[in-house]
Protein backbone atom coordinates (compact mmCIF):
# COMPACT_ATOMS: atom_id res chain seq x y z
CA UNK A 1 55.90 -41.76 -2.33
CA UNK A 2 54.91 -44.89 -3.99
CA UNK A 3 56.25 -47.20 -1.24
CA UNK A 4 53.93 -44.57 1.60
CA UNK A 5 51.21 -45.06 -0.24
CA UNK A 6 52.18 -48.81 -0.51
CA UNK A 7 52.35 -49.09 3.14
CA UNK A 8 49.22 -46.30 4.44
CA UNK A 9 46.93 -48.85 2.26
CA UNK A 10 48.31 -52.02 3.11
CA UNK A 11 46.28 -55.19 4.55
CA UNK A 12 47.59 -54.74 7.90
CA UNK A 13 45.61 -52.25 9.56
CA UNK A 14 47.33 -52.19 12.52
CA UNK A 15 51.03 -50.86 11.01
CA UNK A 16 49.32 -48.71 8.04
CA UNK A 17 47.42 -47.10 11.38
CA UNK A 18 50.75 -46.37 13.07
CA UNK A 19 52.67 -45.51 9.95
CA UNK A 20 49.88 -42.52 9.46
CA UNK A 21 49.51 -41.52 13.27
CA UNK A 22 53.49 -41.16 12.88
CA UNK A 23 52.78 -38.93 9.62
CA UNK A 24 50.28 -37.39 11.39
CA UNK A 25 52.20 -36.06 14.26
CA UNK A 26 55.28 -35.37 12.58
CA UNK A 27 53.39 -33.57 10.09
CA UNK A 28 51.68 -31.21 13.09
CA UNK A 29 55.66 -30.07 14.12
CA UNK A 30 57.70 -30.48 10.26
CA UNK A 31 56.66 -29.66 7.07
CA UNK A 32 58.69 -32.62 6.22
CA UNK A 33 55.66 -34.62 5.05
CA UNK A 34 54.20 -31.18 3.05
CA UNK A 35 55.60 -32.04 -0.83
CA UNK A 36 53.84 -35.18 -0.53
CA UNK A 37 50.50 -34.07 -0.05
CA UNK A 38 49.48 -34.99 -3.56
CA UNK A 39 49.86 -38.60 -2.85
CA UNK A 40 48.00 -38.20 0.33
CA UNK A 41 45.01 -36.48 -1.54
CA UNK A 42 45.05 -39.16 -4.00
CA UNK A 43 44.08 -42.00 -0.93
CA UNK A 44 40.77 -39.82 -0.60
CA UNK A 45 39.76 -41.80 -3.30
CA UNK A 46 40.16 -45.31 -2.06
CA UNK A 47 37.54 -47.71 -1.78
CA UNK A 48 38.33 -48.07 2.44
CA UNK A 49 37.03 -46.00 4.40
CA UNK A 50 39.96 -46.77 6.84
CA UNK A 51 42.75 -45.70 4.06
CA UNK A 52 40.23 -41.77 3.47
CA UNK A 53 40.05 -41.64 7.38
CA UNK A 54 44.09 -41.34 7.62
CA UNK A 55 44.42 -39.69 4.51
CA UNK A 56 42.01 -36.60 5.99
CA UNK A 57 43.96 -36.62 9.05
CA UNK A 58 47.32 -36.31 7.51
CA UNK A 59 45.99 -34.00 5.18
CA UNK A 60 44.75 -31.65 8.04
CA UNK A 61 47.77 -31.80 9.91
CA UNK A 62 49.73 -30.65 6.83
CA UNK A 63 47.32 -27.77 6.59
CA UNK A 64 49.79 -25.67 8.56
CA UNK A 65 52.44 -25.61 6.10
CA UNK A 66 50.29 -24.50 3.05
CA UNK A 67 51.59 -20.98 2.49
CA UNK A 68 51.88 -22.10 -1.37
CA UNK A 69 47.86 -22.53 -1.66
CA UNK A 70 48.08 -25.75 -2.57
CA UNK A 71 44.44 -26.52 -0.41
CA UNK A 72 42.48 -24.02 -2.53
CA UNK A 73 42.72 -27.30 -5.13
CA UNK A 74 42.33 -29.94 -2.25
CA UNK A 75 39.79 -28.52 0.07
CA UNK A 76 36.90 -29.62 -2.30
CA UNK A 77 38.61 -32.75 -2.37
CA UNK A 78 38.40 -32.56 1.47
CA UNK A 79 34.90 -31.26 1.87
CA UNK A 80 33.01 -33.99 0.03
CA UNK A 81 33.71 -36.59 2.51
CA UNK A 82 31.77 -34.30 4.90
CA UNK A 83 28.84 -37.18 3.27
CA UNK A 84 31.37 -39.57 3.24
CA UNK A 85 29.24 -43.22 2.35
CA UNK A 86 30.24 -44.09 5.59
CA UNK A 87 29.51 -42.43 8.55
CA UNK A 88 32.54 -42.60 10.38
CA UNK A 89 34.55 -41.40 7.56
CA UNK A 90 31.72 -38.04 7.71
CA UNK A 91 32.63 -37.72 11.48
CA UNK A 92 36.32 -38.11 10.64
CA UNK A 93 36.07 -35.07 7.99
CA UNK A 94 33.92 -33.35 9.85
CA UNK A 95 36.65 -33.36 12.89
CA UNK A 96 39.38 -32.34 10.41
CA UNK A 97 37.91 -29.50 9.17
CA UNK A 98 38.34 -27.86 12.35
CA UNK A 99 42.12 -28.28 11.74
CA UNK A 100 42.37 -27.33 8.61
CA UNK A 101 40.41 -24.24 9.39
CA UNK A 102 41.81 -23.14 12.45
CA UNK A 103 45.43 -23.51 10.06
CA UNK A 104 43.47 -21.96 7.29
CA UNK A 105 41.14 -19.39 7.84
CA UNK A 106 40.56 -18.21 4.78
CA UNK A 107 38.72 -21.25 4.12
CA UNK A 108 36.65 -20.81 6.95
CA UNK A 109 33.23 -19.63 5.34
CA UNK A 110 33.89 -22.46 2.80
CA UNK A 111 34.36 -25.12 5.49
CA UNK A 112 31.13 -23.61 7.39
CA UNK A 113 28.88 -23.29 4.21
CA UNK A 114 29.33 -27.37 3.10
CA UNK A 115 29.03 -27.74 7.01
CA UNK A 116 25.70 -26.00 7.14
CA UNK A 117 24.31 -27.69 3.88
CA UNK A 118 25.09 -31.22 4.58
CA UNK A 119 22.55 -33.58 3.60
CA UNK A 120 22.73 -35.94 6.25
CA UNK A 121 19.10 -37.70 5.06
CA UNK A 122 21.28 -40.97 4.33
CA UNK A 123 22.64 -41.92 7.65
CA UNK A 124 20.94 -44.07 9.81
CA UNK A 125 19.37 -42.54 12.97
CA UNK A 126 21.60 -43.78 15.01
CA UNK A 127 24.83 -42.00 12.88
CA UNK A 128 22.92 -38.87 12.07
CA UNK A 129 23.07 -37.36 15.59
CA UNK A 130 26.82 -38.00 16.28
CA UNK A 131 27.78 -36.26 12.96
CA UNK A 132 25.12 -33.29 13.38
CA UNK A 133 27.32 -33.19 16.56
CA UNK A 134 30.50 -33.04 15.29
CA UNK A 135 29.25 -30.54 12.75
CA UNK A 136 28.15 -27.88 15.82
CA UNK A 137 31.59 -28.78 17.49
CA UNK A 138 33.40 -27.40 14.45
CA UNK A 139 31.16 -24.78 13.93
CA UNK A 140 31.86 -23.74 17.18
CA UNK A 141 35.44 -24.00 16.81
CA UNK A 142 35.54 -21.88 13.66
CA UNK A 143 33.18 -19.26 14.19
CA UNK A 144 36.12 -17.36 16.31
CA UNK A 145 38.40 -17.65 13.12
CA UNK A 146 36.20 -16.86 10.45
CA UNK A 147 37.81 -13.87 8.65
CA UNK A 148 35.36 -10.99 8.61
């Protein structure tokens, strides 16, 4: 796992991008890519905003395979990036979380109560709209799912 997370934070943008859209869509037909989603939570943290932004999207497309519960520990994890410090990183989570919901829909009123409680003061007015977007777009998405 070392050498993935080696290579999903690397310099080169460009092969670090493919290596994780190649996670990413193996990961939405195998759970091949499932026991490693410690090391995947663990990029949430980085300083790029790049490195979170793959990390949520593997992460999401893993959310499938969780029938061990293993995202009742990493959907906080998940959920603070809905204020990411940078906005595209927000609108990245933000997209995810319809994912992970739609896989998950126990977490549903979770994803929907951070969603409605977002403090989006600190964006810039020309962010702010696009992610208050994305927030009604997964709203919308969820609200069929949410378990009654």
């Amino acid at each position: 796992m070392k050498e993935i997370v080696a290579r999903l934070t690397a310099k080169d943008d460009a092969r670090a991008c493919a290596l994780a859209d190649k996670i990413i869509a193996e990961s939405r037909e195998t759970d091949a890519w499932y026991e490693y989603l410690d090391g995947f939570v663990s990029l949430l943290g980085h300083p790029k905003s790049l490195v979170r932004n793959r990390a949520l999207h593997i992460l999401a497309a893993n959310a499938q395979w969780d029938d061990e519960g293993r995202f009742d520990g990493i959907l906080p994890d998940i959920l603070d990036h809905v204020t990411d410090e940078k906005p595209i990183t927000a609108r990245q989570c933000v997209q995810v979380l319809a994912e992970v919901g739609l896989a998950q829909p126990q977490y549903v009123p979770q994803i929907l109560a951070r969603l409605r409680d977002a403090d989006l003061s600190k964006y810039r007015d020309s962010m702010r709209p696009l992610i208050e977007r994305d927030i009604v777009e997964t709203q919308r998405a969820l609200a069929e799912v949410a378990p009654a």
